[in-house]
PDB file of N, CA and C in Angstrom:
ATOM      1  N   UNK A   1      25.069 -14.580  12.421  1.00  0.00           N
ATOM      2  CA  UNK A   1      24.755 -13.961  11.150  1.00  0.00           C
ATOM      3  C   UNK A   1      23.755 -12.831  11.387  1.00  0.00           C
ATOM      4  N   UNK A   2      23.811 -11.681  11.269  1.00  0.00           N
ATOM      5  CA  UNK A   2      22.944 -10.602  11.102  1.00  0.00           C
ATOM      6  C   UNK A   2      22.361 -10.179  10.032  1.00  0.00           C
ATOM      7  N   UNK A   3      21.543  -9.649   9.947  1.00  0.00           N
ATOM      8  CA  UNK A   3      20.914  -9.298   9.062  1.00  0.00           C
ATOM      9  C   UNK A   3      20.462  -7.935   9.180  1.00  0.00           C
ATOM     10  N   UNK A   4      20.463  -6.595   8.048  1.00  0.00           N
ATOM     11  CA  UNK A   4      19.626  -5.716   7.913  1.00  0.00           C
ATOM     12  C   UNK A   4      17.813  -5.493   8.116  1.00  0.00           C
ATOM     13  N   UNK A   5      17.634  -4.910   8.898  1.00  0.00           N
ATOM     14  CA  UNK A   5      16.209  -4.157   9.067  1.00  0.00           C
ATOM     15  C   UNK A   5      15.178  -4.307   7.445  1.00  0.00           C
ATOM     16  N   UNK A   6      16.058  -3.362   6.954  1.00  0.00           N
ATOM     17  CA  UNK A   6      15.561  -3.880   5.375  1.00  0.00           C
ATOM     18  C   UNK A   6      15.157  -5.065   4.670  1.00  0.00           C
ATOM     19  N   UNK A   7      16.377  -5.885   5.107  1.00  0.00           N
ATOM     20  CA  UNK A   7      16.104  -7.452   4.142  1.00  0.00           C
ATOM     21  C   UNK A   7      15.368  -8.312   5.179  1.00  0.00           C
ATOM     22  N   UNK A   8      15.079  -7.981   6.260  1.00  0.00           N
ATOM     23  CA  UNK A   8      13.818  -8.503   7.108  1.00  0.00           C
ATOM     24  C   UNK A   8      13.081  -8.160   6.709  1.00  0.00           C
ATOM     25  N   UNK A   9      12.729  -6.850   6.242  1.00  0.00           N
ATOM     26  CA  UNK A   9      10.703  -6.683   5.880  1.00  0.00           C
ATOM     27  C   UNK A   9      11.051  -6.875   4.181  1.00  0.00           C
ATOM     28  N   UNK A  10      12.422  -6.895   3.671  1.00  0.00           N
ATOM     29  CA  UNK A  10      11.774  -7.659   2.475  1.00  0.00           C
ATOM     30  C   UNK A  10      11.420  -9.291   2.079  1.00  0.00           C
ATOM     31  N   UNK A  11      11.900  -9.562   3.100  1.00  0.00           N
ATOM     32  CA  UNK A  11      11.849 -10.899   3.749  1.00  0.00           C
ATOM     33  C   UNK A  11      10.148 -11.391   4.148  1.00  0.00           C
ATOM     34  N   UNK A  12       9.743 -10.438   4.783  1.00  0.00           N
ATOM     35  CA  UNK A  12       8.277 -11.053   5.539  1.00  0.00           C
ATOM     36  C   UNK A  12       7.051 -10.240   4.627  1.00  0.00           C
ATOM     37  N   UNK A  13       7.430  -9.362   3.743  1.00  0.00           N
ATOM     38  CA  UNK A  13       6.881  -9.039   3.255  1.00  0.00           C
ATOM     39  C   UNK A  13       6.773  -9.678   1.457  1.00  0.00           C
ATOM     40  N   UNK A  14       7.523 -10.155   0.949  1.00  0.00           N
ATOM     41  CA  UNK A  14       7.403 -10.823  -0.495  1.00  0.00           C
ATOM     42  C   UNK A  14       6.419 -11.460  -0.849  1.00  0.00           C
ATOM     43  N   UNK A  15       6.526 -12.598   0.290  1.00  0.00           N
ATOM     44  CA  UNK A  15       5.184 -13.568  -0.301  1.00  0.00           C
ATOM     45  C   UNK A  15       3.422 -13.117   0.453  1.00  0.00           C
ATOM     46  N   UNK A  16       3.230 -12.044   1.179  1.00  0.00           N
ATOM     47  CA  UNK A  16       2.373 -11.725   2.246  1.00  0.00           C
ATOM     48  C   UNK A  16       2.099 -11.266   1.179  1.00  0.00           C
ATOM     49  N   UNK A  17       2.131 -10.120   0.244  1.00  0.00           N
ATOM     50  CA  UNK A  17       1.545  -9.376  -0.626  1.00  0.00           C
ATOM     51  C   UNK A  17       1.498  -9.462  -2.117  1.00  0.00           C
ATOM     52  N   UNK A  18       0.772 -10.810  -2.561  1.00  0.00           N
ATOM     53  CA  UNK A  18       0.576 -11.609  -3.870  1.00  0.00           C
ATOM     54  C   UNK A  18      -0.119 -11.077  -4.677  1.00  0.00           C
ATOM     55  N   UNK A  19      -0.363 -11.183  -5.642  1.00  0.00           N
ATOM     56  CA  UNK A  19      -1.343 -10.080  -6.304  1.00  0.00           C
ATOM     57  C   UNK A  19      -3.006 -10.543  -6.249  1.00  0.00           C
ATOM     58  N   UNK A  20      -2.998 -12.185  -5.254  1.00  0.00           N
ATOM     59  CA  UNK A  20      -4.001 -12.468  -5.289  1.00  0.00           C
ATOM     60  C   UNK A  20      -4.891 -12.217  -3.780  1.00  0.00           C
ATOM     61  N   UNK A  21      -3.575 -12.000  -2.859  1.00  0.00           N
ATOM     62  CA  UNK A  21      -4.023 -11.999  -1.397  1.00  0.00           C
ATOM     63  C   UNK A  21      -3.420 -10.597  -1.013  1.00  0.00           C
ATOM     64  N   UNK A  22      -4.775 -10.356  -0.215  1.00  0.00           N
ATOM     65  CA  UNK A  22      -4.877  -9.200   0.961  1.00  0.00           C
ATOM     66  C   UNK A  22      -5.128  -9.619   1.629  1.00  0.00           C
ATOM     67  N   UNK A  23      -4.671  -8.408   2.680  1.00  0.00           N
ATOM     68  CA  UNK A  23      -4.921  -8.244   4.583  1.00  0.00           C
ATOM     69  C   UNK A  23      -6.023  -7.602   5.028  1.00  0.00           C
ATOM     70  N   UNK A  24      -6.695  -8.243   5.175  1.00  0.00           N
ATOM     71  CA  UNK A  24      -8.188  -7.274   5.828  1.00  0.00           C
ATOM     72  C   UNK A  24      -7.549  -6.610   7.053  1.00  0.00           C
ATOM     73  N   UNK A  25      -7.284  -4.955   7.497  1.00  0.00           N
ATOM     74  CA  UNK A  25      -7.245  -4.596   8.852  1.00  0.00           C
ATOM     75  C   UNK A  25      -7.891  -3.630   9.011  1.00  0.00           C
ATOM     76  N   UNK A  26      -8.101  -3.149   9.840  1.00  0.00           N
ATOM     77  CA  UNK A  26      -9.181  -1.593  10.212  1.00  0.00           C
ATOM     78  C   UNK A  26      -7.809  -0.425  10.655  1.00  0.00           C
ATOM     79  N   UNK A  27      -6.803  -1.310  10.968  1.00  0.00           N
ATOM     80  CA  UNK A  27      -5.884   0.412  11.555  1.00  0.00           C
ATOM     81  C   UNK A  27      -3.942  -0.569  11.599  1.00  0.00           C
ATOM     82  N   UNK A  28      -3.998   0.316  10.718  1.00  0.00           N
ATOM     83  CA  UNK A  28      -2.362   0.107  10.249  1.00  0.00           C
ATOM     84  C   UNK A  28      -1.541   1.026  11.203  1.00  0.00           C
ATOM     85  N   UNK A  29      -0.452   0.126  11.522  1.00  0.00           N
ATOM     86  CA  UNK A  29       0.633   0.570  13.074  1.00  0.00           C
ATOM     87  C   UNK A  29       1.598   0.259  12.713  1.00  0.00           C
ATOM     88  N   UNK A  30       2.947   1.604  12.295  1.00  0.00           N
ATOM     89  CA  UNK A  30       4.019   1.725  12.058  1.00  0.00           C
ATOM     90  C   UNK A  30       4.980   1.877  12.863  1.00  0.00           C
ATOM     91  N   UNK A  31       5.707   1.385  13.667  1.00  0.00           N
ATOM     92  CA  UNK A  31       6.622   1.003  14.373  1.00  0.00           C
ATOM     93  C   UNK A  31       8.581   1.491  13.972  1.00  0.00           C
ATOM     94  N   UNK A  32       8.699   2.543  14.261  1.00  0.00           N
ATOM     95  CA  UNK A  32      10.036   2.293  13.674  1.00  0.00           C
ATOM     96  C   UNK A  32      11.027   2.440  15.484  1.00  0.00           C
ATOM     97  N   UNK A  33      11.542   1.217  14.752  1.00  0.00           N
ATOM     98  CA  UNK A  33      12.227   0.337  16.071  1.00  0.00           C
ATOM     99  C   UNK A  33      13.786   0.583  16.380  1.00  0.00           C
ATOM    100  N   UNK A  34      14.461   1.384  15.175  1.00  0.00           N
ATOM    101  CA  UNK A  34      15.647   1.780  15.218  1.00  0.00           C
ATOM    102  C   UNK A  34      15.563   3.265  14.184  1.00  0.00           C
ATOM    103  N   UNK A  35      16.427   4.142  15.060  1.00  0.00           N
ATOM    104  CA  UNK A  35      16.832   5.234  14.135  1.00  0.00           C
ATOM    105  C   UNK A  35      18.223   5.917  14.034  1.00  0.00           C
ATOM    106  N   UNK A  36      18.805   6.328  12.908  1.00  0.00           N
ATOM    107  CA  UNK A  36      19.371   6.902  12.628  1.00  0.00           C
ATOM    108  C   UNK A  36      20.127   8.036  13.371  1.00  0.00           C
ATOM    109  N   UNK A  37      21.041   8.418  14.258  1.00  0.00           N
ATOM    110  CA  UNK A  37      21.633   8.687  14.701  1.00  0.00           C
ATOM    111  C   UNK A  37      20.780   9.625  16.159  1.00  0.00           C
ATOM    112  N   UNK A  38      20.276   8.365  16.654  1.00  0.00           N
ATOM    113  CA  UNK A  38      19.658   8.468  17.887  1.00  0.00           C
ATOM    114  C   UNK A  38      18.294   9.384  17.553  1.00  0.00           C
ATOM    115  N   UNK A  39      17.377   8.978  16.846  1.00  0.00           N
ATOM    116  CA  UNK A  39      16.660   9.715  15.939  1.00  0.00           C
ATOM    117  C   UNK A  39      16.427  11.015  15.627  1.00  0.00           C
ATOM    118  N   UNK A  40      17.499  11.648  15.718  1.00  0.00           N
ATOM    119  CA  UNK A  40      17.711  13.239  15.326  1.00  0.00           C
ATOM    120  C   UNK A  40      17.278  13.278  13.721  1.00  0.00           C
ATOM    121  N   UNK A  41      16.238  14.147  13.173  1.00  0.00           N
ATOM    122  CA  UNK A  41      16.603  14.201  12.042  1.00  0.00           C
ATOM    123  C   UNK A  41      15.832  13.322  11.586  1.00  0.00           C
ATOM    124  N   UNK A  42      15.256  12.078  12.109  1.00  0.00           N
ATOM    125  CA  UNK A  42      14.434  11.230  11.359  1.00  0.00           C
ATOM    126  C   UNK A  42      12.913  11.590  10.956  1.00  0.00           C
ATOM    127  N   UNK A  43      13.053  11.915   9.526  1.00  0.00           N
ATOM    128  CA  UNK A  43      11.265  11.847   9.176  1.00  0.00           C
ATOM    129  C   UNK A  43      10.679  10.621   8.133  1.00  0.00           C
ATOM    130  N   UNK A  44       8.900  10.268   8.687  1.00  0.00           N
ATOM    131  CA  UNK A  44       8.798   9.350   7.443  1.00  0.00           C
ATOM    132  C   UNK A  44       8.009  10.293   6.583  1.00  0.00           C
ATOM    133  N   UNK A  45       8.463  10.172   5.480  1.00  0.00           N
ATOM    134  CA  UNK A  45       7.860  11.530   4.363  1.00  0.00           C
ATOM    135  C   UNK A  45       6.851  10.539   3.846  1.00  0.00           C
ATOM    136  N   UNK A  46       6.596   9.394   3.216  1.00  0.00           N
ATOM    137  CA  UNK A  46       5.870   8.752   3.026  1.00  0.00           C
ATOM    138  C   UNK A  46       5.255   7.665   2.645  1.00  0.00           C
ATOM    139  N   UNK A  47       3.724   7.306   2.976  1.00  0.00           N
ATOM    140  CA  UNK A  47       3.690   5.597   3.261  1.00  0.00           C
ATOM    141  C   UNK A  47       2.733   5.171   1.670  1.00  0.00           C
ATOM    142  N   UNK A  48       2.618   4.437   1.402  1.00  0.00           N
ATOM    143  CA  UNK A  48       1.998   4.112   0.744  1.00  0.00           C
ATOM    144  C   UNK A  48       1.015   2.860   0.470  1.00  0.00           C
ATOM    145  N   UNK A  49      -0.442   2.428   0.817  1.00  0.00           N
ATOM    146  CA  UNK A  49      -1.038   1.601   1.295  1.00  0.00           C
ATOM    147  C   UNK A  49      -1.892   1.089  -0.047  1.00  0.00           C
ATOM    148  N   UNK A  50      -1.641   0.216  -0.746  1.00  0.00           N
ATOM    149  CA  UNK A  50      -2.693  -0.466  -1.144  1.00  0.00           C
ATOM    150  C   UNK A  50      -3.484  -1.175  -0.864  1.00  0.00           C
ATOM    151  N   UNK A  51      -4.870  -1.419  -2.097  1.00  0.00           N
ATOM    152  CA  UNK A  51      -5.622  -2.373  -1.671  1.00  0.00           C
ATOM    153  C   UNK A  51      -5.999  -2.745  -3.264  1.00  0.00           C
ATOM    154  N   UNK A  52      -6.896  -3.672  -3.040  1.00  0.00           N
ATOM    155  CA  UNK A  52      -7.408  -4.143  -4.172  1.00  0.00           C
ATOM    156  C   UNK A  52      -8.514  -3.431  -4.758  1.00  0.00           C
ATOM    157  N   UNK A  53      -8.388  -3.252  -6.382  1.00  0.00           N
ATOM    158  CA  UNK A  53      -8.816  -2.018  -7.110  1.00  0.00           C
ATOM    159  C   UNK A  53     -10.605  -2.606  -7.527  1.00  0.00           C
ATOM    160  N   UNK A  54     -11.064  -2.479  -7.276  1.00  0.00           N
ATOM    161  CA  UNK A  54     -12.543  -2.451  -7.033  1.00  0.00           C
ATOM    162  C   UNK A  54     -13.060  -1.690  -8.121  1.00  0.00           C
ATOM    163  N   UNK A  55     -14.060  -2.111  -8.914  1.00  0.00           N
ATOM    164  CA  UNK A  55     -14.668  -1.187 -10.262  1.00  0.00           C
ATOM    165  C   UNK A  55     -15.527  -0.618  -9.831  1.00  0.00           C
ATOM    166  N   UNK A  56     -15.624   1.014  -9.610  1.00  0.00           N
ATOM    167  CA  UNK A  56     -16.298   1.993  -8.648  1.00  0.00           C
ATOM    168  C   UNK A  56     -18.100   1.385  -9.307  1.00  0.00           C
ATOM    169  N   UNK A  57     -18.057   1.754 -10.319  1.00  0.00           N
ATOM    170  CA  UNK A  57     -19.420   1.005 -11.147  1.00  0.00           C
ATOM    171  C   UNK A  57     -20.045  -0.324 -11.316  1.00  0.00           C
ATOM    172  N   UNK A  58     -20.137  -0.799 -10.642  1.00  0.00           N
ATOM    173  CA  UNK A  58     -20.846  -2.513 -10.836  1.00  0.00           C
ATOM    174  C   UNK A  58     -21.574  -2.720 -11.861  1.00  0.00           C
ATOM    175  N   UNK A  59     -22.344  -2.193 -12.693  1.00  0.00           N
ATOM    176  CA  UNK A  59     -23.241  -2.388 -13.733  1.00  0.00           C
ATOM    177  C   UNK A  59     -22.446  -1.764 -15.193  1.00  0.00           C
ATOM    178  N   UNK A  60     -21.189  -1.192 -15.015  1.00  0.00           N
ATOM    179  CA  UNK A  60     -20.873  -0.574 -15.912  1.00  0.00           C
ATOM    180  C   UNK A  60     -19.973  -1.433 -16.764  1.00  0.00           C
ATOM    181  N   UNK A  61     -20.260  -1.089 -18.464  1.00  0.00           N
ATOM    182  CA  UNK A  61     -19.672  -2.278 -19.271  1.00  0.00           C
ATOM    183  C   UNK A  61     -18.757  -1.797 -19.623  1.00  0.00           C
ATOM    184  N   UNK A  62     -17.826  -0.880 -19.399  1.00  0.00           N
ATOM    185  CA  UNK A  62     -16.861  -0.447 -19.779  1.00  0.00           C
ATOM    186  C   UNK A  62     -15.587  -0.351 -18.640  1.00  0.00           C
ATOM    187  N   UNK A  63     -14.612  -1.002 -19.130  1.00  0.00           N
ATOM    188  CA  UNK A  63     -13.544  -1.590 -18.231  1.00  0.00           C
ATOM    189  C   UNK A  63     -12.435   0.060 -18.112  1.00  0.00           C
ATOM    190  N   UNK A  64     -13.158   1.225 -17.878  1.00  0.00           N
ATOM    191  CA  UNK A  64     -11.830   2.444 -17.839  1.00  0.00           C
ATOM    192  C   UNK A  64     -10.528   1.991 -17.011  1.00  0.00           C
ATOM    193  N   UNK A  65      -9.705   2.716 -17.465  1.00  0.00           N
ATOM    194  CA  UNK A  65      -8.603   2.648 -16.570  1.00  0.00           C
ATOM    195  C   UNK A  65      -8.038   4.109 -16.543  1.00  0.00           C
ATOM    196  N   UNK A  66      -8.279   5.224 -16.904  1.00  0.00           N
ATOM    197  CA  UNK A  66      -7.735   6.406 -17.024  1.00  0.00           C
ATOM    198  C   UNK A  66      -8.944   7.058 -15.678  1.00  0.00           C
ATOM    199  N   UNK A  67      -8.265   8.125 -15.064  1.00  0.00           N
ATOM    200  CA  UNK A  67      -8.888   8.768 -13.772  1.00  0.00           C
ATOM    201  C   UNK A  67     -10.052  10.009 -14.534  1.00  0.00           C
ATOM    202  N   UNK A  68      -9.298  10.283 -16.028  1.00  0.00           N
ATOM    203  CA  UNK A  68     -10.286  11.290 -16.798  1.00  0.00           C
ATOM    204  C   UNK A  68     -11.403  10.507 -16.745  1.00  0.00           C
ATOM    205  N   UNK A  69     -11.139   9.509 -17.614  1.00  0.00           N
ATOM    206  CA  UNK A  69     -12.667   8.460 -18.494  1.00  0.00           C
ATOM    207  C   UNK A  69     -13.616   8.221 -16.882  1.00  0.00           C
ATOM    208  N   UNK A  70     -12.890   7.931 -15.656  1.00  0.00           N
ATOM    209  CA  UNK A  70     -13.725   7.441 -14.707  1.00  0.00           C
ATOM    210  C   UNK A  70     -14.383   8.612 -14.299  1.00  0.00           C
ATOM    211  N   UNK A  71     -13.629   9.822 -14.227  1.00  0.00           N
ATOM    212  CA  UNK A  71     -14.746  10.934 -13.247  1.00  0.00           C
ATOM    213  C   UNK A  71     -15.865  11.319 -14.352  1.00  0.00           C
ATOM    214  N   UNK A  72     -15.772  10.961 -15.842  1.00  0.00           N
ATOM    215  CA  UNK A  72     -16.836  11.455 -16.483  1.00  0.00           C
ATOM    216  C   UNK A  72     -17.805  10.106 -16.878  1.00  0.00           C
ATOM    217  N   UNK A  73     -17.643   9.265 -16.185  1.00  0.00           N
ATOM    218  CA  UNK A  73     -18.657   8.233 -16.856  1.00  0.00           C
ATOM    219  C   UNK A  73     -19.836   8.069 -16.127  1.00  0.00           C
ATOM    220  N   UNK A  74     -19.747   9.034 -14.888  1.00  0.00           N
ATOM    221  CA  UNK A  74     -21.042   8.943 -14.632  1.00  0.00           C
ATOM    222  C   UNK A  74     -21.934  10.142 -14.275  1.00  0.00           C
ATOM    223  N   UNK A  75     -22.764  10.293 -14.040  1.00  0.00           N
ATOM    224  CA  UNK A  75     -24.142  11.711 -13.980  1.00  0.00           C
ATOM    225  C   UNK A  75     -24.012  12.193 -12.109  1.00  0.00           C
ATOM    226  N   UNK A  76     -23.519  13.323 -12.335  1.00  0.00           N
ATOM    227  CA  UNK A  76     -23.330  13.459 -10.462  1.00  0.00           C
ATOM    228  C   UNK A  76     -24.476  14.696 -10.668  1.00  0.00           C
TER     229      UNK A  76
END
């Protein structure tokens, strides 16, 4: 039975990334292990890394969620 490249990392990746658990690492290593017609032509345009969203303000009583409300809520 074989399986796709794809449904392996959607495979090892589903339950690894819960909305309650992260990966502590210092340096993320992308590996691409097969390409596309002997990798002519192959680009990765792009990655996208989360982490857990942290309230830039610790003392602040106001829960923003807009990128406007956050760059003006505080005195630079």
């Amino acid at each position: 039975m074989s399986h796709s490249v794809s449904e392996v990392c959607d495979h090892m990746f589903t339950n690894m990334f819960a909305r309650e658990t992260f990966v502590n690492t210092f340096m993320l290593q992308i590996a691409v292990l097969s390409n596309y017609l002997n990798g002519r032509d192959t680009h990765i345009r792009q990655i996208k890394v989360y982490g857990p969203q942290l309230n830039p303000i610790p003392h602040q009583p106001f829960k923003f969620t807009s990128t406007e409300f956050i760059t003006y809520s505080t005195v630079r």
